[in-house]
Protein backbone atom coordinates (compact mmCIF):
# COMPACT_ATOMS: atom_id res chain seq x y z
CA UNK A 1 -2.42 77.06 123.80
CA UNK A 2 -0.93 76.32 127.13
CA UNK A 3 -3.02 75.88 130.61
CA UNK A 4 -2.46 79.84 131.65
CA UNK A 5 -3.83 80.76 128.23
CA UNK A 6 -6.90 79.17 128.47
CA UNK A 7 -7.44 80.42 132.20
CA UNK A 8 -6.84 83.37 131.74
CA UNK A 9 -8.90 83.72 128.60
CA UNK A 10 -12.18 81.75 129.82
CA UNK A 11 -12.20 83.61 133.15
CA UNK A 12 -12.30 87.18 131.65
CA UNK A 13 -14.32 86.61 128.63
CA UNK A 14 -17.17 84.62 130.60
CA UNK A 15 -16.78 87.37 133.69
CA UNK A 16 -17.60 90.13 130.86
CA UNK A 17 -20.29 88.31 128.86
CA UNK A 18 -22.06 87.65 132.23
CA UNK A 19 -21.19 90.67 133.55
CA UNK A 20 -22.72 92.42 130.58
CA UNK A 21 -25.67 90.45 130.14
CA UNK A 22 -26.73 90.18 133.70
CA UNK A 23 -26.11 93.90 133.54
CA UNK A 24 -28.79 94.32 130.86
CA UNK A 25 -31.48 92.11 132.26
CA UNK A 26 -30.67 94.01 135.95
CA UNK A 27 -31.23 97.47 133.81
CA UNK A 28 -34.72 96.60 132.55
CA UNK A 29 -35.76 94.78 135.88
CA UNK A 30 -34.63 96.84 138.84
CA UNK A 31 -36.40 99.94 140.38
CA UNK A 32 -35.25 103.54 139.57
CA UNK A 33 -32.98 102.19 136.34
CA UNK A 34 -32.65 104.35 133.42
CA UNK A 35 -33.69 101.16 131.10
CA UNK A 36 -36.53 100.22 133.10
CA UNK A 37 -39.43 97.92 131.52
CA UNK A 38 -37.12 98.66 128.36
CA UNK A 39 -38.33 94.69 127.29
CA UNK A 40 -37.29 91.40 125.57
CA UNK A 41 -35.20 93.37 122.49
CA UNK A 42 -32.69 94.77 124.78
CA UNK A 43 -32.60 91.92 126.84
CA UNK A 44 -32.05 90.09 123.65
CA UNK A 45 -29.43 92.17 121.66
CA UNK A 46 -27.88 92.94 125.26
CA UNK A 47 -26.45 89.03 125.55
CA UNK A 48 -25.66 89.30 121.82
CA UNK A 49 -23.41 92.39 122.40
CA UNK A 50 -22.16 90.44 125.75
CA UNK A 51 -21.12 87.58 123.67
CA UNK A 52 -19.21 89.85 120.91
CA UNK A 53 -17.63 91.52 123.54
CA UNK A 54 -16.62 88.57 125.69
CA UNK A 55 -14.88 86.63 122.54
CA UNK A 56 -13.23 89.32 121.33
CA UNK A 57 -11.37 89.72 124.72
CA UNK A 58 -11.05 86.05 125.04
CA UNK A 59 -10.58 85.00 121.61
CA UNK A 60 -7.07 85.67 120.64
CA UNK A 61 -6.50 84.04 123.96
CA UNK A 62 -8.35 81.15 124.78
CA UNK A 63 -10.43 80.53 121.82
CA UNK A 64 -13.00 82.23 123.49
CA UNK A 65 -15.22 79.35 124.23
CA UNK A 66 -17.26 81.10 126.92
CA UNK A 67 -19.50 78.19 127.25
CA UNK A 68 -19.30 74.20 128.37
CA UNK A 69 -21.72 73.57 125.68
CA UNK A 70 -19.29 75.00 123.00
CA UNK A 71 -16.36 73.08 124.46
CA UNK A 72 -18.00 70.12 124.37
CA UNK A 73 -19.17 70.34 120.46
CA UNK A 74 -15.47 71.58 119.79
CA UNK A 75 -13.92 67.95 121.89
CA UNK A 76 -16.64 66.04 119.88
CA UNK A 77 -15.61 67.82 116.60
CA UNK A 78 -11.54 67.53 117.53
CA UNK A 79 -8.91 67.45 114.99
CA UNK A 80 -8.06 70.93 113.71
CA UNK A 81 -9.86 73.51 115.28
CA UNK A 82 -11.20 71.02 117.91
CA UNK A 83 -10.14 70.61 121.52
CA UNK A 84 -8.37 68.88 123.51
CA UNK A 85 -10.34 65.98 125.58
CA UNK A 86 -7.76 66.66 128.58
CA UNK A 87 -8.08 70.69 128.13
CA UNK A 88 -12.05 70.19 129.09
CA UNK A 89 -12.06 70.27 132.85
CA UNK A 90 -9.86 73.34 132.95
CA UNK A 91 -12.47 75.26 130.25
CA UNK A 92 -14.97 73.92 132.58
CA UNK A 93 -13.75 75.15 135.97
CA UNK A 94 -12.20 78.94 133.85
CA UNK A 95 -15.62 79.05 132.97
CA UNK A 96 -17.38 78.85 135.85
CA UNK A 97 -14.93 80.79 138.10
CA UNK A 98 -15.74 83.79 135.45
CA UNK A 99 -19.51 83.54 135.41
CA UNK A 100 -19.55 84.07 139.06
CA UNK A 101 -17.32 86.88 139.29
CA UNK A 102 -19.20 88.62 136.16
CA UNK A 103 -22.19 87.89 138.50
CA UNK A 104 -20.53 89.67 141.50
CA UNK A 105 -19.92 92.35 139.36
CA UNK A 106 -23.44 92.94 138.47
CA UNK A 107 -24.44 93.36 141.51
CA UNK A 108 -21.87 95.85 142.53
CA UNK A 109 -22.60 97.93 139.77
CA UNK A 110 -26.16 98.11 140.74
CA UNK A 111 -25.70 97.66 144.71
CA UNK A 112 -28.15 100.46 145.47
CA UNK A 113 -31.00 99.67 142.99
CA UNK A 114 -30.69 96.01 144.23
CA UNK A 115 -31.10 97.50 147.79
CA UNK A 116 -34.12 99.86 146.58
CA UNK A 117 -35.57 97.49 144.67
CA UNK A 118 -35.84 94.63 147.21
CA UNK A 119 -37.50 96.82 149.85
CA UNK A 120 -39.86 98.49 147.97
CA UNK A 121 -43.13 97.93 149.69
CA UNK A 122 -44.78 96.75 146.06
CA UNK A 123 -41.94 94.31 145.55
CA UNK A 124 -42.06 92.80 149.09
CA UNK A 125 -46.22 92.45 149.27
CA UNK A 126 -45.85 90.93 145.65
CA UNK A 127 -43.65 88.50 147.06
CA UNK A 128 -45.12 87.78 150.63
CA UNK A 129 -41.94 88.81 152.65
CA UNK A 130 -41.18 91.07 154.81
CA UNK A 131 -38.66 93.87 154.38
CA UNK A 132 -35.62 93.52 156.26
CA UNK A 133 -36.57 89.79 156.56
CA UNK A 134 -36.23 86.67 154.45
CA UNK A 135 -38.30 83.36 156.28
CA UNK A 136 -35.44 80.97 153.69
CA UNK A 137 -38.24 77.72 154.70
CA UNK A 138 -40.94 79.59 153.14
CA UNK A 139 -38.92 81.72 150.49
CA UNK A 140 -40.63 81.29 146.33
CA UNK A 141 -39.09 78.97 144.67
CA UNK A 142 -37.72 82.10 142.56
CA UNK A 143 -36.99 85.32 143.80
CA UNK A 144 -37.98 88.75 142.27
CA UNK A 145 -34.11 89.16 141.12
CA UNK A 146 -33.35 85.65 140.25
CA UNK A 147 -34.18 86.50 136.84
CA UNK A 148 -30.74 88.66 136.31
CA UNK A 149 -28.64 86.30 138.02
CA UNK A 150 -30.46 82.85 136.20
CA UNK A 151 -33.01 81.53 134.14
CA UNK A 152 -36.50 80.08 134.52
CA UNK A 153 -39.78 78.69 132.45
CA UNK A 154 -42.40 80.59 131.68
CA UNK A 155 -45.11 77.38 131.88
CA UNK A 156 -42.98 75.09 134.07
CA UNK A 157 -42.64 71.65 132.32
CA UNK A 158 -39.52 69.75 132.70
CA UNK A 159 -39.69 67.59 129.50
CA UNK A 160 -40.63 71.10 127.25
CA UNK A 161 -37.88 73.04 129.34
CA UNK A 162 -35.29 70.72 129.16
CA UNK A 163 -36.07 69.81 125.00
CA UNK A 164 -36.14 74.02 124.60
CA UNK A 165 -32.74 74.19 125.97
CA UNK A 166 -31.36 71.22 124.01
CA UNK A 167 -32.29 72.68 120.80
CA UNK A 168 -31.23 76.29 121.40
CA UNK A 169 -27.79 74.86 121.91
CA UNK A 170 -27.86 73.02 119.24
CA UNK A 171 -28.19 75.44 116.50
CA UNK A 172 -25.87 77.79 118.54
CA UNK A 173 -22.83 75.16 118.70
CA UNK A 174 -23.48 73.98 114.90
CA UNK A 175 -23.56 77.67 113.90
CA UNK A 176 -19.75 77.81 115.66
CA UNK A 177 -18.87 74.76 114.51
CA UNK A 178 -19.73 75.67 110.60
CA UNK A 179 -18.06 78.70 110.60
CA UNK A 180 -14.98 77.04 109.49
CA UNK A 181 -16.50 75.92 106.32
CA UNK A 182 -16.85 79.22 105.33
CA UNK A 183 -13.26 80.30 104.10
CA UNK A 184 -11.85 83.64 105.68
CA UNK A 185 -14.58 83.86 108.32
CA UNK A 186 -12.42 83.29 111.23
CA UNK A 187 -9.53 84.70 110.15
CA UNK A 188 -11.01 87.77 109.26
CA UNK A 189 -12.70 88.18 112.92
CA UNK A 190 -16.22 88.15 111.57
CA UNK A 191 -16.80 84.47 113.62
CA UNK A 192 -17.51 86.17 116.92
CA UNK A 193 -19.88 88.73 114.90
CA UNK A 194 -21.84 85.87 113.47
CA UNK A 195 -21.99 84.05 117.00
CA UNK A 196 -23.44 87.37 118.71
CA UNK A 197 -25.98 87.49 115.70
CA UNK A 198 -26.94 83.88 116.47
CA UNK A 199 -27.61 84.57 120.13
CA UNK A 200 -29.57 87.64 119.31
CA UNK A 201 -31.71 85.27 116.65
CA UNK A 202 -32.27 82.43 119.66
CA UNK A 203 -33.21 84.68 122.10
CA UNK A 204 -36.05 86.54 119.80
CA UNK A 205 -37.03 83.09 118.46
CA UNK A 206 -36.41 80.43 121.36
CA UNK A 207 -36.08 82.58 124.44
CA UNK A 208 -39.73 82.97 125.16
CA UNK A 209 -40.24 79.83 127.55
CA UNK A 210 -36.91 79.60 129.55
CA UNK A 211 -35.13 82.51 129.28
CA UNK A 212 -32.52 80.77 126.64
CA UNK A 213 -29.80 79.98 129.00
CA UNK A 214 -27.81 77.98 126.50
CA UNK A 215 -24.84 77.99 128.29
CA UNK A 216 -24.30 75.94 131.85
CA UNK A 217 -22.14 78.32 133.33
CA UNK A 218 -24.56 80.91 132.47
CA UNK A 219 -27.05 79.99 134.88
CA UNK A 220 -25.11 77.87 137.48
CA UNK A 221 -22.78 80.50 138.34
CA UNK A 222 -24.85 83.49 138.66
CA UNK A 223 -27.16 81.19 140.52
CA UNK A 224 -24.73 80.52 142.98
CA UNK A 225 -23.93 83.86 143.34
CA UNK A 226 -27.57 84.26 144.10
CA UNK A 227 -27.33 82.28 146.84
CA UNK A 228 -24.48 83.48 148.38
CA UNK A 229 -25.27 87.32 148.33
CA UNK A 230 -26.60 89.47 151.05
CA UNK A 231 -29.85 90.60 149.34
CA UNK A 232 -32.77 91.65 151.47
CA UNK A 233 -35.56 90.02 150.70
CA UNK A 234 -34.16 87.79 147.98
CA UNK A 235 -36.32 84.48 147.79
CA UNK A 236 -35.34 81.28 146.65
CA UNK A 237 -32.49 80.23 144.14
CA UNK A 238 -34.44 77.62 142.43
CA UNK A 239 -32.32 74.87 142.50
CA UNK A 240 -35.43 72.84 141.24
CA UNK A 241 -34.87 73.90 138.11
CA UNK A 242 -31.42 74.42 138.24
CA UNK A 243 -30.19 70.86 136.76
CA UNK A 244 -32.39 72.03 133.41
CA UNK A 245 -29.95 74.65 132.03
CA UNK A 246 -27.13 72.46 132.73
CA UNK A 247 -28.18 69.10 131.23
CA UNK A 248 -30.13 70.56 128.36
CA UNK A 249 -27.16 73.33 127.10
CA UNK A 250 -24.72 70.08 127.61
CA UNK A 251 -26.63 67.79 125.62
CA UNK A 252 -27.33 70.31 123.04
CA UNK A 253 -23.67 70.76 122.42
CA UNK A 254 -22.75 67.13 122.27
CA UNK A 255 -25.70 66.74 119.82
CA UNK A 256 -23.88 69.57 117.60
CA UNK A 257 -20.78 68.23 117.87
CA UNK A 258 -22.12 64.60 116.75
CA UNK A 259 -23.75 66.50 113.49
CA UNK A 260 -21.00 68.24 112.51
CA UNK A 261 -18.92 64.75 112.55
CA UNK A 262 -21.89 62.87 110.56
CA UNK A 263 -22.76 66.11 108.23
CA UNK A 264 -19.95 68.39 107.42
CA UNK A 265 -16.62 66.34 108.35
């Protein structure tokens, strides 16, 4: 596939996946939403419907990699069906470019219930500030909408976090990787099904301490975007943390990548 193709592809099919699963995680969370407090299952099957959704766009495309992780397991894997070393950087940068305008996109869509929700009077005296007024050197270490944009641990432990992360990936970039052992699964279009199903299954089995970001651009970009934004109110980015859901989806996908080559090639 040439250069354009895989542009193109990444940038749309990450911008919808994020765009639809920040979009789910901003219903449940913000103030005067129809799916308020709806809870972890639609947060859960939200992302897996944002992941069908995104590599069906993308797939016919780009290959609908979505995710840094899943390029990297697909380099490490290479030959057919594998990717090109020298393609990576461009997957990379499509990648993140469409994670931060899915991440825009939320919060247009929801502009006025991230307004509401960030000067409500509960909201502000549950996070110390003051409405109309964010005091950055004293702002949490995570705001009270970082959680649609980003990740972040439930118990804060960097070795846990990071070895949560690691093997989430892992079983999500094997899972790809296998699928072409099993004859006609591709082909017949029932790969991205299976992938969605996967991410549903992580995030109701591994998603309970970190939020499951799996995916580098996932968090990084949004995060970003988190920064950038005008949001009253909005605390702290986290950068702390931020390195976690990089490293640990990365190394997760390398580790798939090296078990496909040692198990099933």
């Amino acid at each position: 596939m040439s250069s354009s193709d895989i542009f193109i592809g990444e940038t749309i099919g990450t911008a919808v996946l994020i765009l639809l699963g920040g979009g789910v995680v901003a219903a449940v969370t913000l103030k005067r939403s129809k799916a308020l407090n709806a809870g972890w299952l639609a947060i859960t099957f939200g992302w897996g419907f944002a992941v069908l959704t995104g590599a069906y766009i993308a797939g016919g495309v780009s290959g609908a990699h979505l995710n840094p992780a899943v390029t990297v397991g697909l380099a490490i894997k290479g030959g057919e069906g594998g990717t090109q070393w020298s393609d990576v950087p461009l997957y990379f940068a499509s990648q993140l470019l469409g994670a931060m305008i899915g991440a825009l996109l939320v919060w247009v869509s929801y502009y006025g219930h991230f307004q509401a929700h960030l000067t409500d009077p509960e909201v502000i005296a549950e996070t110390g500030g003051q409405e109309g007024l964010v005091d950055q050197s004293a702002a949490p270490a995570a705001g009270p909408v970082l959680g649609i944009f980003s990740t972040g641990p439930e118990i804060r432990n960097a070795v846990q976090n990071l070895a949560t992360e690691i093997i989430a990936t892992t079983v999500l970039v094997l899972a790809i990787l296998t699928q072409g052992l099993t004859e006609g699964l591709a082909v017949s279009g029932t790969g991205a099904l299976m992938t969605a199903l996967v991410v549903v299954g992580l995030g109701l089995s591994l998603g309970g301490p970190t939020g499951y970001a799996i995916n580098p651009v996932r968090d990084l970009g949004p995060r970003i975007v988190h920064a950038l934004l005008p949001l009253p109110n909005k605390g702290g980015s986290d950068w702390g943390y931020a390195w976690i859901p990089v490293v640990g989806p990365l190394a997760g996908g390398a580790i798939a990548g090296g078990l496909y080559e040692l198990a099933f090639a």
